[in-house]
N, C-alpha and C. Protein backbone atom coordinates (compact mmCIF):
# COMPACT_ATOMS: atom_id res chain seq x y z
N UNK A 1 117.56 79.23 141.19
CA UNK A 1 117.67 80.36 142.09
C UNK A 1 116.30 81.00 142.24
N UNK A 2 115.90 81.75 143.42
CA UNK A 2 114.60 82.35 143.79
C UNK A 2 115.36 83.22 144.65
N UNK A 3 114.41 84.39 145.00
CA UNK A 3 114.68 85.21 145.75
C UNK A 3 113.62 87.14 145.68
N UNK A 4 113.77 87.61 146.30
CA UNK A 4 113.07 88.87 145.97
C UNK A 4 113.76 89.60 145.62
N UNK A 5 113.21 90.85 144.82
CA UNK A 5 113.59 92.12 144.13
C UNK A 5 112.89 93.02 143.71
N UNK A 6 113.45 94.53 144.81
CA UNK A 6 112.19 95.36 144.41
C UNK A 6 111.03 95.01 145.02
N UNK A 7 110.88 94.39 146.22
CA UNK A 7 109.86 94.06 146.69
C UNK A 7 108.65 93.39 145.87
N UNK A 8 109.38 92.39 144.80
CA UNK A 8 108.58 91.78 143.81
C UNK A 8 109.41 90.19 143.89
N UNK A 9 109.10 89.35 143.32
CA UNK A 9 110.00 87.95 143.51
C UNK A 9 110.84 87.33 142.00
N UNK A 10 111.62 87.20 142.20
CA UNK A 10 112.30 86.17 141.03
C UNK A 10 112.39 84.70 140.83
N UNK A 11 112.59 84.01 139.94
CA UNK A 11 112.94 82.44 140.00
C UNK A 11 113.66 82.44 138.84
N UNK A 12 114.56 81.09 138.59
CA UNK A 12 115.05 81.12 137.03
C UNK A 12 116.16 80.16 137.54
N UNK A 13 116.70 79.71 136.05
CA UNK A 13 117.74 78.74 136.34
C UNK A 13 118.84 78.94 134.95
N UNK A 14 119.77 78.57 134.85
CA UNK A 14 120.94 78.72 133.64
C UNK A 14 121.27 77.26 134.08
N UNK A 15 121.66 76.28 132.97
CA UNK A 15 122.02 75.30 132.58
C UNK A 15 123.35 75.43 131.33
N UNK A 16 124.28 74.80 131.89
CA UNK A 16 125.30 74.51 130.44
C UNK A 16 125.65 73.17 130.63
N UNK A 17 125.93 72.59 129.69
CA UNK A 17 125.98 71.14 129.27
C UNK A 17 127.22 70.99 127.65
N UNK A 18 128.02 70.53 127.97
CA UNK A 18 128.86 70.10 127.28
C UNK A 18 128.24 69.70 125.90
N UNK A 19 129.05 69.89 124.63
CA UNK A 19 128.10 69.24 123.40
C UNK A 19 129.24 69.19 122.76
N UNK A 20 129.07 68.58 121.00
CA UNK A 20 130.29 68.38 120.22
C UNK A 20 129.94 69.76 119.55
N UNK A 21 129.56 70.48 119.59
CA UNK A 21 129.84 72.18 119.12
C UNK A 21 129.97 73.07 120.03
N UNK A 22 130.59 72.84 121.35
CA UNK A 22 131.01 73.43 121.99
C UNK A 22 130.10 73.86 123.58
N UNK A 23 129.77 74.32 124.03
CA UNK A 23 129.01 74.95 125.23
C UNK A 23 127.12 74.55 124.73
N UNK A 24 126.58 74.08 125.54
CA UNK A 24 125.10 74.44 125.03
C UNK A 24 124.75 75.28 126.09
N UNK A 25 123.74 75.98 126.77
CA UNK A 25 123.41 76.98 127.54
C UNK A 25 122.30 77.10 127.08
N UNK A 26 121.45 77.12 128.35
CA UNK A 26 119.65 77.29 128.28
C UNK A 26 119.37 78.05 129.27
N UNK A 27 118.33 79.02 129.63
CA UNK A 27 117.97 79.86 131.13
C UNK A 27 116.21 80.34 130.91
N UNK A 28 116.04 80.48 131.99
CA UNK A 28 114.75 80.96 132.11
C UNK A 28 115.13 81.97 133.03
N UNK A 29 114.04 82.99 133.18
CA UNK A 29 114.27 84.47 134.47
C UNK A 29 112.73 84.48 134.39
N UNK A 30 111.68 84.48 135.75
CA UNK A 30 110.62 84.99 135.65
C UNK A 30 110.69 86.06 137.34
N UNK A 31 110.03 87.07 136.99
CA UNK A 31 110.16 88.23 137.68
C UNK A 31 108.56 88.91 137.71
N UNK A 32 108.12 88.88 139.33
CA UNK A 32 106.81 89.13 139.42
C UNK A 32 106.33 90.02 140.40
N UNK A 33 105.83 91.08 140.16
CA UNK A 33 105.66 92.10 140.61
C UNK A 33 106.98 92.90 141.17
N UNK A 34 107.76 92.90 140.27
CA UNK A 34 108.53 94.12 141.46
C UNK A 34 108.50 95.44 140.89
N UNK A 35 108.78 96.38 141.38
CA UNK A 35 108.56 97.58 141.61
C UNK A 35 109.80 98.22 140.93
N UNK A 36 109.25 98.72 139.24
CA UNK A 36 109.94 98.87 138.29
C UNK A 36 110.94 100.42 138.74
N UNK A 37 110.45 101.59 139.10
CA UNK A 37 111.37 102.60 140.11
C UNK A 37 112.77 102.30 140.78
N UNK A 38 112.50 100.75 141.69
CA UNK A 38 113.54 100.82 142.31
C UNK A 38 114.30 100.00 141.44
N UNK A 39 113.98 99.40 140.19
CA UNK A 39 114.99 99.11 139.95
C UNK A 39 116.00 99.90 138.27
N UNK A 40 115.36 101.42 138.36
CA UNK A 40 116.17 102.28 137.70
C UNK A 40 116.99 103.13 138.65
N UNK A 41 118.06 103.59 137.74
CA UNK A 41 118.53 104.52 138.51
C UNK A 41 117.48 105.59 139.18
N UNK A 42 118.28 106.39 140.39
CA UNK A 42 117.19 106.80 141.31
C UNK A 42 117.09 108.40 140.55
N UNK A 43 116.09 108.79 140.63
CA UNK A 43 115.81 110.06 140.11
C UNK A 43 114.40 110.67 140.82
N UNK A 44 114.50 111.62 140.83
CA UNK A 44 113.57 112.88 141.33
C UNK A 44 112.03 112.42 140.80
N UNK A 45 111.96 112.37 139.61
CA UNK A 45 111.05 112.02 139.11
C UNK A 45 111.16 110.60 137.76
N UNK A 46 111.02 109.49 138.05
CA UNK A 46 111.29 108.55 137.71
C UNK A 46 110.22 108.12 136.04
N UNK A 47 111.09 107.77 135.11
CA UNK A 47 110.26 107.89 133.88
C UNK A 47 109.33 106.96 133.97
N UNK A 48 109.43 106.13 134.70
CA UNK A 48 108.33 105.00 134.40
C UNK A 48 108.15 104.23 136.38
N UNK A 49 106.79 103.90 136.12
CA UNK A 49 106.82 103.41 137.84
C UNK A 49 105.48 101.84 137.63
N UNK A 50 105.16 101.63 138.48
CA UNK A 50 104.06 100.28 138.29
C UNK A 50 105.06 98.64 138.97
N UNK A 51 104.22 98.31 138.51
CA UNK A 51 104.58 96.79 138.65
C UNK A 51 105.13 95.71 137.57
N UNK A 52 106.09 95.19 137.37
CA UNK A 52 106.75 94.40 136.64
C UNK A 52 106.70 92.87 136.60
N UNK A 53 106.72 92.50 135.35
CA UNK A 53 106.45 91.14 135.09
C UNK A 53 107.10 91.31 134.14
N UNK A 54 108.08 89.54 134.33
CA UNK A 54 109.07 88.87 132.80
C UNK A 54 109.05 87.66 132.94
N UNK A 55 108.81 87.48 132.01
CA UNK A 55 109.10 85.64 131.92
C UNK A 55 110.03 85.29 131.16
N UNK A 56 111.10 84.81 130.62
CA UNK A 56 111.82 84.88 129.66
C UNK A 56 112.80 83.58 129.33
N UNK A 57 113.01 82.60 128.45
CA UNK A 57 113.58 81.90 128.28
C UNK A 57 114.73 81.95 127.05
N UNK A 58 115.58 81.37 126.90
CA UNK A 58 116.65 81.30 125.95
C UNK A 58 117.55 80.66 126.26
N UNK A 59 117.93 79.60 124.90
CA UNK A 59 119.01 79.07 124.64
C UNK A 59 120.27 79.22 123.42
N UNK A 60 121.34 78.34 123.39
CA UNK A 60 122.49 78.73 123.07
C UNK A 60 123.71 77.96 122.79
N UNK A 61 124.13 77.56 121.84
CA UNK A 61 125.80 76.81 121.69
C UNK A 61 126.37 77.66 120.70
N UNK A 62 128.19 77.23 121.34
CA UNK A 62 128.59 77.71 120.58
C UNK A 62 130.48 77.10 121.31
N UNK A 63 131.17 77.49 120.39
CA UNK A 63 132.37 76.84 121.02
C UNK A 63 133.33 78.18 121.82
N UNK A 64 132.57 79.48 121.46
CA UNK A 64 133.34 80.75 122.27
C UNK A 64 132.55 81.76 123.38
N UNK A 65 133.07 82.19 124.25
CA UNK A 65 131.54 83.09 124.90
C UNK A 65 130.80 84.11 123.40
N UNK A 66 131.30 84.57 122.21
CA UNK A 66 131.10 85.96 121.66
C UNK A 66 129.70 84.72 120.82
N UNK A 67 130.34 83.19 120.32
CA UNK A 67 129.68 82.37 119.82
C UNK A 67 128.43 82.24 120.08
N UNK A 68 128.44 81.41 121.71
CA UNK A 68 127.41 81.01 122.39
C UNK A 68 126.40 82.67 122.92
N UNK A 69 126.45 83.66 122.85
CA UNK A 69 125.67 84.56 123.03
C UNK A 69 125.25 84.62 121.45
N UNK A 70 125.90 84.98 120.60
CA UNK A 70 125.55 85.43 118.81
C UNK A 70 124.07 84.11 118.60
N UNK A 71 124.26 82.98 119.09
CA UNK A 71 123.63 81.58 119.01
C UNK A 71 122.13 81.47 120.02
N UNK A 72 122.14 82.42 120.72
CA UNK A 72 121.11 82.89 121.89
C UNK A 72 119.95 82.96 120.79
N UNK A 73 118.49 82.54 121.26
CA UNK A 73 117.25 82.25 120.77
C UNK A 73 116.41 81.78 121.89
N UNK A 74 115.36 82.46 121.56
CA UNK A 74 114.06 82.57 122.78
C UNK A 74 113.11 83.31 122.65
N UNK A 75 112.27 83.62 123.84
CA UNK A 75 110.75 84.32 123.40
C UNK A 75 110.38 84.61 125.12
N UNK A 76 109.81 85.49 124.91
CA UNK A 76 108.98 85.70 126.69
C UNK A 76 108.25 86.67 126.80
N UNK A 77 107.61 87.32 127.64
CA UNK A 77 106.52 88.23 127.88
C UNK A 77 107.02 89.58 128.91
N UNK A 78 106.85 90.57 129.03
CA UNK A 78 106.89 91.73 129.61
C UNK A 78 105.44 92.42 129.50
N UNK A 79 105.51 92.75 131.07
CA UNK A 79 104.05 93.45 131.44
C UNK A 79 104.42 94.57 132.24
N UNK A 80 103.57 95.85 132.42
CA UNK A 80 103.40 96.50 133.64
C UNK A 80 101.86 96.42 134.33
N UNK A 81 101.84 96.94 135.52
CA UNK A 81 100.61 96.60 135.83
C UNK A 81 100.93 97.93 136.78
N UNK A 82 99.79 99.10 136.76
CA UNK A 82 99.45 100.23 137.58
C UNK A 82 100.60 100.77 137.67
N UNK A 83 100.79 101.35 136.25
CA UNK A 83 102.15 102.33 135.95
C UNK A 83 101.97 103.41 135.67
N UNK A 84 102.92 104.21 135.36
CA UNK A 84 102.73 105.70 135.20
C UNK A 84 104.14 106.04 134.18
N UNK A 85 103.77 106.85 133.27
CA UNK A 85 105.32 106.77 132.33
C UNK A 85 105.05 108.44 132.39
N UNK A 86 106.33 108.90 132.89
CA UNK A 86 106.51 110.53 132.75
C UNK A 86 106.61 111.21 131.47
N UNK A 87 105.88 112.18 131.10
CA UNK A 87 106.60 113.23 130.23
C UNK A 87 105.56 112.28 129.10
N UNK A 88 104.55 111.83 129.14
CA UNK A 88 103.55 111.50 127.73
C UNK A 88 102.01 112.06 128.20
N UNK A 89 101.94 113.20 128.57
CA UNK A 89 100.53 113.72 129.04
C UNK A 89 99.61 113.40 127.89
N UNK A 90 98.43 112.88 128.28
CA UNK A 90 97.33 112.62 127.09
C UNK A 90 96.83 114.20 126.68
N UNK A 91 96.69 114.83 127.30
CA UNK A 91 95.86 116.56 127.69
C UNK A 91 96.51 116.89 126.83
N UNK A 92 98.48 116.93 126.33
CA UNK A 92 98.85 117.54 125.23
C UNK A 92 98.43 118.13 124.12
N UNK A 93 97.87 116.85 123.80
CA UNK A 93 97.09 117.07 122.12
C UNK A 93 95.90 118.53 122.61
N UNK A 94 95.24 118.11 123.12
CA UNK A 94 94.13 118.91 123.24
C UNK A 94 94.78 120.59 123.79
N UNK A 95 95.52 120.68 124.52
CA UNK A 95 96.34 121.86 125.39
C UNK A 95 96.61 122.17 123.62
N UNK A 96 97.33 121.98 122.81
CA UNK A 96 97.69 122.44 121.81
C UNK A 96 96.47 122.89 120.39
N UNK A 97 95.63 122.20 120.54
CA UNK A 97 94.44 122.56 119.49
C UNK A 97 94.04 123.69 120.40
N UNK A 98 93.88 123.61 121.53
CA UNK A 98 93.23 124.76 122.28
C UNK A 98 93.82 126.00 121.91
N UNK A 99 95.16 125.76 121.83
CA UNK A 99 96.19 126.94 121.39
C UNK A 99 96.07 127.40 120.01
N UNK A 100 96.23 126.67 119.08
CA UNK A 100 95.75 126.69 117.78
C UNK A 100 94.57 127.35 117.41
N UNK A 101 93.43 126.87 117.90
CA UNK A 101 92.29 127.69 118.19
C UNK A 101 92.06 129.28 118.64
N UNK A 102 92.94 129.10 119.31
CA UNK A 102 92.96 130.17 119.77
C UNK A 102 94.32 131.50 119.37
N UNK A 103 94.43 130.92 117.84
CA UNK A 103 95.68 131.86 117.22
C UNK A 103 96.55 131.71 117.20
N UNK A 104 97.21 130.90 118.40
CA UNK A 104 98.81 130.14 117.69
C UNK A 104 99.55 129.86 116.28
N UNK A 105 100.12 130.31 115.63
CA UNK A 105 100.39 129.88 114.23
C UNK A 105 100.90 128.51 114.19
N UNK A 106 100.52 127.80 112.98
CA UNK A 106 100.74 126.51 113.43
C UNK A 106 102.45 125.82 112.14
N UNK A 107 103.00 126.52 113.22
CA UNK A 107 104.52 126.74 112.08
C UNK A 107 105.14 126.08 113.89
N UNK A 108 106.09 124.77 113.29
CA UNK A 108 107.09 124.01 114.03
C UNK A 108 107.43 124.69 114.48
N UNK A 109 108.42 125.76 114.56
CA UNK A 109 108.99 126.45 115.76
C UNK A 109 108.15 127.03 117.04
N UNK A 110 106.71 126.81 116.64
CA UNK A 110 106.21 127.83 117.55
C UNK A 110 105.10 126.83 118.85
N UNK A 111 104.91 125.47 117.76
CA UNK A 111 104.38 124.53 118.65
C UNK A 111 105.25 123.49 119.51
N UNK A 112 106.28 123.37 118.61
CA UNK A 112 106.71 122.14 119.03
C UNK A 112 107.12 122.22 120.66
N UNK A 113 108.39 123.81 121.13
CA UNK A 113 108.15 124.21 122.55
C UNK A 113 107.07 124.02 123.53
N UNK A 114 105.87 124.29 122.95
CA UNK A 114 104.76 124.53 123.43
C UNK A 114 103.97 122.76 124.11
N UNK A 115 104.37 121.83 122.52
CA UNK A 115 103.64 120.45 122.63
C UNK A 115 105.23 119.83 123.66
N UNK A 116 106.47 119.78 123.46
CA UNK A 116 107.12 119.55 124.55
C UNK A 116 106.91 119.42 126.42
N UNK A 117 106.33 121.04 126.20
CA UNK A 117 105.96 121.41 127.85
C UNK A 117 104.97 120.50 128.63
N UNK A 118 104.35 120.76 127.53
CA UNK A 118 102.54 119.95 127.62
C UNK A 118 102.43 118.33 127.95
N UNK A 119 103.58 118.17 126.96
CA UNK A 119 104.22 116.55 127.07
C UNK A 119 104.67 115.76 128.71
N UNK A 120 105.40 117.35 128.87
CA UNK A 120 106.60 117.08 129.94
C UNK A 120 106.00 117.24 131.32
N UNK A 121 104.41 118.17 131.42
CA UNK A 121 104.03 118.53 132.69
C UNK A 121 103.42 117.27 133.26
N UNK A 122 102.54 116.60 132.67
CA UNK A 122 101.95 115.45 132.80
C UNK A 122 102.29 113.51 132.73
N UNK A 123 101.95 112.68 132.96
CA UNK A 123 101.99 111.25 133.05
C UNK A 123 101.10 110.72 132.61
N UNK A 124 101.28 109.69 131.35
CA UNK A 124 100.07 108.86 131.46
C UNK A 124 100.14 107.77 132.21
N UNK A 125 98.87 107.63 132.98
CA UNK A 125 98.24 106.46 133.67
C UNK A 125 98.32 105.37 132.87
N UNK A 126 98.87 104.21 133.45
CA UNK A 126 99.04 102.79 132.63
C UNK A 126 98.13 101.85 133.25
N UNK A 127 97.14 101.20 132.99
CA UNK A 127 96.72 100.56 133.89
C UNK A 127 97.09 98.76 133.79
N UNK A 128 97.06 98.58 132.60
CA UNK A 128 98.20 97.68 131.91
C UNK A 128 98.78 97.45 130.75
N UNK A 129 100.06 97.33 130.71
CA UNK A 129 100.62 97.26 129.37
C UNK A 129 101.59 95.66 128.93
N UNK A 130 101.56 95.46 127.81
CA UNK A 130 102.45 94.01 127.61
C UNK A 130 103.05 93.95 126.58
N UNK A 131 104.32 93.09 126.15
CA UNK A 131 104.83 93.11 124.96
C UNK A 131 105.65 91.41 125.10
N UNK A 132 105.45 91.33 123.70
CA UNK A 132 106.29 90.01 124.05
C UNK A 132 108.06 90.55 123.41
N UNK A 133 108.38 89.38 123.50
CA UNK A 133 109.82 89.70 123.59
C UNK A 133 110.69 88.26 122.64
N UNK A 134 111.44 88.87 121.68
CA UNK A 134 111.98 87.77 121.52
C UNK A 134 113.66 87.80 121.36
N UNK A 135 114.34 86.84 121.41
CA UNK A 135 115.83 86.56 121.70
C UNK A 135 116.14 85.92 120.08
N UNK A 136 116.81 86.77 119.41
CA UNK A 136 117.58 86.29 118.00
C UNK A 136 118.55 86.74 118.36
N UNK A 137 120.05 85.84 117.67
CA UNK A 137 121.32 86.23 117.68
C UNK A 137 121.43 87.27 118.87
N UNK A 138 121.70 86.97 120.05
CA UNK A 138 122.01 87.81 120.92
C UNK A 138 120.90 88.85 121.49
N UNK A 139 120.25 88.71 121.05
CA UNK A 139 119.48 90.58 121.02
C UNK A 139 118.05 90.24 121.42
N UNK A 140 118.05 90.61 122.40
CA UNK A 140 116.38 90.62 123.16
C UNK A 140 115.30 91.73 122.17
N UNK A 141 114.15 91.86 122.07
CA UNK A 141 113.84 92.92 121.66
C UNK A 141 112.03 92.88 121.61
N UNK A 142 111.86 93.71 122.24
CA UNK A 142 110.02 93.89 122.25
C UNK A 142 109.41 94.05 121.03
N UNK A 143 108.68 93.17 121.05
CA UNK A 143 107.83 92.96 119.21
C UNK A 143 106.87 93.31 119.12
N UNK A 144 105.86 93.57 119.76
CA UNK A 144 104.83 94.88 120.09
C UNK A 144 104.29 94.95 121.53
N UNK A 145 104.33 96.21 121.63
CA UNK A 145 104.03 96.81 122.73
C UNK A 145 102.29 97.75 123.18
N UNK A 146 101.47 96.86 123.71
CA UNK A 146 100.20 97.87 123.82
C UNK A 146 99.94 98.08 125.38
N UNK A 147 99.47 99.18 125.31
CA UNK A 147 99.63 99.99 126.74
C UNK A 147 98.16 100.46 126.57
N UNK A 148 97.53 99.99 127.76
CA UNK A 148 96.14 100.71 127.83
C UNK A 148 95.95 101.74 128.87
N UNK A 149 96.10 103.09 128.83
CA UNK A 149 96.35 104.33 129.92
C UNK A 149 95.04 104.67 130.19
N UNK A 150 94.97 106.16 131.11
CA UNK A 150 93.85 106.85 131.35
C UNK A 150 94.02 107.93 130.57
N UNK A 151 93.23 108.08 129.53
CA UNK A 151 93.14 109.00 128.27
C UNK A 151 94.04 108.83 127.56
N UNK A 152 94.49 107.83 127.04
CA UNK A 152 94.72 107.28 125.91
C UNK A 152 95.85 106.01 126.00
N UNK A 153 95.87 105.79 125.10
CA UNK A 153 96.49 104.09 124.63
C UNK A 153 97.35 104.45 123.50
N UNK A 154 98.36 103.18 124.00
CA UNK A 154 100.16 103.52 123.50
C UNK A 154 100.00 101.99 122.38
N UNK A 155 100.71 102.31 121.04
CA UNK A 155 101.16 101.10 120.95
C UNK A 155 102.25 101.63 120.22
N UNK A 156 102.98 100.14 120.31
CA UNK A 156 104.71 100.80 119.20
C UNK A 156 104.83 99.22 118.58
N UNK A 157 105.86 99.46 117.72
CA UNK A 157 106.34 98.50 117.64
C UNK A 157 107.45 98.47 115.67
N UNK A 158 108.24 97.27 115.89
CA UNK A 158 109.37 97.84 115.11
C UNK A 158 110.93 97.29 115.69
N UNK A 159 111.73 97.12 115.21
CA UNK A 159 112.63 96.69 115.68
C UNK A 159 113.28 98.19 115.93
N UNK A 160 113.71 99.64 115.85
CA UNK A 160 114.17 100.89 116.21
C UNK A 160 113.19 101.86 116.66
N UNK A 161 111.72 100.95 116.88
CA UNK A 161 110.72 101.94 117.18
C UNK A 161 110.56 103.10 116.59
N UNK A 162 110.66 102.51 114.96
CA UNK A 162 110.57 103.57 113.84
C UNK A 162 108.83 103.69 113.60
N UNK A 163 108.12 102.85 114.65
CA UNK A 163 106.80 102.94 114.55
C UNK A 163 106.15 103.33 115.43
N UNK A 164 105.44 104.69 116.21
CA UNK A 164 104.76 104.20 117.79
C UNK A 164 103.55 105.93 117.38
N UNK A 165 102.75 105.18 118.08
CA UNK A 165 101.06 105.93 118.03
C UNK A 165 100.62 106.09 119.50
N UNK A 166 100.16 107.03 119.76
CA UNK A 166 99.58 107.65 120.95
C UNK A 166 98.11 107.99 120.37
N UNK A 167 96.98 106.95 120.75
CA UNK A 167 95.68 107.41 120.52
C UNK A 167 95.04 108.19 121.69
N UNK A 168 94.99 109.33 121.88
CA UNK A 168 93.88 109.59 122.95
C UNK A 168 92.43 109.29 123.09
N UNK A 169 91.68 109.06 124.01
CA UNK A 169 90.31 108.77 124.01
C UNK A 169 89.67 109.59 123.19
């Protein structure tokens, strides 16, 4: 199958093939440039915008559908290219030392409102970001993620994103 989306293009194929353990199942999805906005729900101000890239493959047997998904294994790539992610202003940090500096007490209740706002007024600029991706037992999941912005750079990574750093320049 091929076709466009998001004013970006798709290709990919799903294969199943009979086996003596039941269903085998293989697929690829690659997805190039489309226009990550239109394909979230629509909102006023959209958390994330740019250009999209996936490549993604995975296979699979099993003798039940709950089987042959649990049996799913693969690997692929995710990119943005000239994105913008809402509500991570780089200026934060600094908007808040400024405050600090300038007498703010530096007791949680009194910043955290403050580093929220600061957070929430601004976007960082993505100019590109990538993560690979891999498929165990069912479960897709980004295995690190680095984002190179305008005033500062994202990385995460972690299977609950119990790990993620915002360096500013």
């Amino acid at each position: 199958m091929s076709g466009a989306i998001a004013g970006g293009a798709f290709s990919g194929g799903v294969t199943f093939t009979r086996a003596p353990d039941g269903i085998t199942a293989g697929g690829k999805l690659t997805i190039d440039k489309a226009d990550v906005a239109a394909l979230l729900p629509p909102a006023a101000r959209p958390p994330i915008t740019g250009r999209l890239g996936l490549m993604l493959s995975a296979e699979g047997s099993g003798r039940s559908p709950v089987a042959l998904i649990g049996s799913l294994h693969g690997n692929g790539t995710v990119s943005l290219a000239d994105g913008q992610l809402a509500g991570l202003d780089p200026h934060a940090f600094a908007a808040i030392v400024h405050a600090v500096d300038n007498g703010l007490a530096i007791e949680a209740p009194k910043i955290e409102p403050l580093m929220s706002h600061a957070l929430e007024s601004g976007q960082l600029q993505v100019k590109a970001a990538e993560s690979t991706l891999s498929v165990s037992a069912g479960q897709i999941r980004l295995d690190k993620v680095q984002a190179k912005g305008d005033g500062a750079d994202v990385s995460a990574e972690g299977h609950n994103w119990a790990s993620a750093a915002i360096a500013p320049d």
